[in-house]
C-alpha atoms as a PDB file:
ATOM      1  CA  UNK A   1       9.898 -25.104 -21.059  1.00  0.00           C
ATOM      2  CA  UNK A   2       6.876 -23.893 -21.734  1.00  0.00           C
ATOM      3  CA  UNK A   3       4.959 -27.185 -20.053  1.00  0.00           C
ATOM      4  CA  UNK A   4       6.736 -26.401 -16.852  1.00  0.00           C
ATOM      5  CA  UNK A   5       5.820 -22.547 -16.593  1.00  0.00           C
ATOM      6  CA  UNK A   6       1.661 -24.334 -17.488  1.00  0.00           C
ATOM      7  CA  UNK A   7       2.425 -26.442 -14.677  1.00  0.00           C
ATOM      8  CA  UNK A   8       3.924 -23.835 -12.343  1.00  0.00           C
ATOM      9  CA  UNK A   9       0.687 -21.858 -13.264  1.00  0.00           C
ATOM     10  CA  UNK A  10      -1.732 -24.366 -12.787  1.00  0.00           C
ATOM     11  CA  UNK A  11       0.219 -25.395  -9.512  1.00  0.00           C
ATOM     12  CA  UNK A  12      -0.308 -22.143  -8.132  1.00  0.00           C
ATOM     13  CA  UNK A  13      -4.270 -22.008  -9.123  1.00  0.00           C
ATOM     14  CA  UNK A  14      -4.757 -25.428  -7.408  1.00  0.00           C
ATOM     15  CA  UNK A  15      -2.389 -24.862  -3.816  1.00  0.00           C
ATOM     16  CA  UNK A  16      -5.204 -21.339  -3.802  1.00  0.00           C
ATOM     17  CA  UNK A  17      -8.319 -23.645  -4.300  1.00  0.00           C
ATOM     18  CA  UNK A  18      -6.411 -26.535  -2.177  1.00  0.00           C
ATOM     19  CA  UNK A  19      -5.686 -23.998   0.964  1.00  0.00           C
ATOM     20  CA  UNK A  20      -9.394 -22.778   0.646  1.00  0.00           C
ATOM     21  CA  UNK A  21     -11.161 -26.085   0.951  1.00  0.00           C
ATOM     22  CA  UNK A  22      -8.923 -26.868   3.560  1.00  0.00           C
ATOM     23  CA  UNK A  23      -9.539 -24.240   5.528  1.00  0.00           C
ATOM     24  CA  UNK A  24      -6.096 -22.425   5.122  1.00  0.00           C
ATOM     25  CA  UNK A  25      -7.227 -19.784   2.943  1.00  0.00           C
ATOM     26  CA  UNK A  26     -10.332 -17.387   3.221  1.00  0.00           C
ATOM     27  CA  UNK A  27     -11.639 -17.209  -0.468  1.00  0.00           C
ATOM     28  CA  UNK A  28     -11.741 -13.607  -0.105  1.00  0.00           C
ATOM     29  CA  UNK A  29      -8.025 -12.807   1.223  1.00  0.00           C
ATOM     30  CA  UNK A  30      -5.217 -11.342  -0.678  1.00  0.00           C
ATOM     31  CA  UNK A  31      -3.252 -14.420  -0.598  1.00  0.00           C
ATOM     32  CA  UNK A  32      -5.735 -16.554  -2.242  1.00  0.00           C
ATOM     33  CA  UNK A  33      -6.842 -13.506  -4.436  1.00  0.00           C
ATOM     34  CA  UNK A  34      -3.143 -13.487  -5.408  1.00  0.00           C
ATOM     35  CA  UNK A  35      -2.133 -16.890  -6.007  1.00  0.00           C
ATOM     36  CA  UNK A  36      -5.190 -16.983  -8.647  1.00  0.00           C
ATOM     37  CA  UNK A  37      -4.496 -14.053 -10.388  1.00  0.00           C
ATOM     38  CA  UNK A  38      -0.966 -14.540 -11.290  1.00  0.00           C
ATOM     39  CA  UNK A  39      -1.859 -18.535 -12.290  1.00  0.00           C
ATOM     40  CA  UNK A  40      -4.590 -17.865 -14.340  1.00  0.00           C
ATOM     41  CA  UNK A  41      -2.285 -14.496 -15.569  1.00  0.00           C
ATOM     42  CA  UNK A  42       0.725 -17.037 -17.178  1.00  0.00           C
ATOM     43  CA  UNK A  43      -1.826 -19.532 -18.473  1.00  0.00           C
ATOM     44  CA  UNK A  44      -3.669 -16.554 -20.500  1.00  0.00           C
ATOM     45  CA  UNK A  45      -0.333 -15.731 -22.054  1.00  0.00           C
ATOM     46  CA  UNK A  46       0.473 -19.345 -22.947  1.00  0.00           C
ATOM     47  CA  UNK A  47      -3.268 -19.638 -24.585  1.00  0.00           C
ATOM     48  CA  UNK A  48      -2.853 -16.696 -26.825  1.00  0.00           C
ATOM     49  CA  UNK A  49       0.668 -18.274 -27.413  1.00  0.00           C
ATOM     50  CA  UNK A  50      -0.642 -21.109 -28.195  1.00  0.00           C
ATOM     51  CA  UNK A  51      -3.858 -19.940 -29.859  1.00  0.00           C
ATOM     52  CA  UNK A  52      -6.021 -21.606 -27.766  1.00  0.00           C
ATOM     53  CA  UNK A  53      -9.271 -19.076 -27.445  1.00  0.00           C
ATOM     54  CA  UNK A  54     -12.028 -21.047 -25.591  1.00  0.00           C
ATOM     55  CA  UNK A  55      -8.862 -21.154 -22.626  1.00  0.00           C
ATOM     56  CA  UNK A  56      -7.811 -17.558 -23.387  1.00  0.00           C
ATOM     57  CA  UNK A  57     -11.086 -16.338 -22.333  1.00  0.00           C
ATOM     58  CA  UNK A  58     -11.191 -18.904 -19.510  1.00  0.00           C
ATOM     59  CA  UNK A  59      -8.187 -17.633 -17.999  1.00  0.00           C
ATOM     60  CA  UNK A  60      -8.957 -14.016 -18.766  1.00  0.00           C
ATOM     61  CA  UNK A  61     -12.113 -13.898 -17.493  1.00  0.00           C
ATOM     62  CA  UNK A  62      -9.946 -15.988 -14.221  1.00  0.00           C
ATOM     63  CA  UNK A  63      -7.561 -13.038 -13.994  1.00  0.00           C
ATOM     64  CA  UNK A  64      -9.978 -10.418 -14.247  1.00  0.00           C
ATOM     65  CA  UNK A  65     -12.179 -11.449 -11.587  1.00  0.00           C
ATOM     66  CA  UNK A  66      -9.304 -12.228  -8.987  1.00  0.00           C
ATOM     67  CA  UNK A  67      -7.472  -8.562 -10.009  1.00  0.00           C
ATOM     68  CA  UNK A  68     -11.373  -7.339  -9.247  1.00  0.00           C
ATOM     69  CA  UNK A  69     -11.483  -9.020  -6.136  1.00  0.00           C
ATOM     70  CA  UNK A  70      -8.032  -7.450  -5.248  1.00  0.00           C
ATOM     71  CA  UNK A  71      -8.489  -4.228  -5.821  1.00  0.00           C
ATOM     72  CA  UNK A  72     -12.206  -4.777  -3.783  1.00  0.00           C
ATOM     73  CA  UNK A  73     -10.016  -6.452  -0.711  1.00  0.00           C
ATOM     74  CA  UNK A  74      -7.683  -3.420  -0.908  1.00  0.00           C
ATOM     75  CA  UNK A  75     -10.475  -0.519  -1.140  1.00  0.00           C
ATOM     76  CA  UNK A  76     -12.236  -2.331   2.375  1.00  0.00           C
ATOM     77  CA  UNK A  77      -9.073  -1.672   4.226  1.00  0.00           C
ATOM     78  CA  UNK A  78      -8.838   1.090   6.517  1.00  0.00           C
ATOM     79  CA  UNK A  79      -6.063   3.127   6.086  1.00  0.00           C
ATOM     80  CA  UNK A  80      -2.968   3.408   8.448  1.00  0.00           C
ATOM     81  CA  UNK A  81      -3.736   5.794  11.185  1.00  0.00           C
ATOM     82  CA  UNK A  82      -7.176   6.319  10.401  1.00  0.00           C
ATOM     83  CA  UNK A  83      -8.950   6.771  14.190  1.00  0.00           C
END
């Protein structure tokens, strides 16, 4: 079970990176910001699981950088209303 939930993680990492290079995904919108954070978010927690630490910190650092870029995409929108 636990391969299959890796996979479904790394899936989701690699359709974000996939849609980018293609063109179907701006690097910088929530979709792609999304799809990264919650891939790299279940691999963390099968690392520490797992006790692997140099790919703990990879997908840390991974999560922590989309959830950054999140919370930057969601501070540049204007609010509702705001004219």
């Amino acid at each position: 079970m636990d391969q299959l939930v890796q996979v479904a993680g790394a899936l989701l990492i690699l359709a974000a990176f996939a849609a980018a290079q293609f063109g179907r995904l701006d690097q910088h919108s929530r979709a792609y910001l999304v799809l990264n954070l919650a891939g790299s978010a279940i691999l963390a927690v099968l690392a520490y699981a797992e006790s692997q630490w140099g790919f703990l910190l990879l997908e840390v650092v991974w999560a922590a950088v989309s959830l950054w870029g999140l919370v930057g995409t969601s501070r540049r929108r204007e609010p509702r209303g705001a004219h």
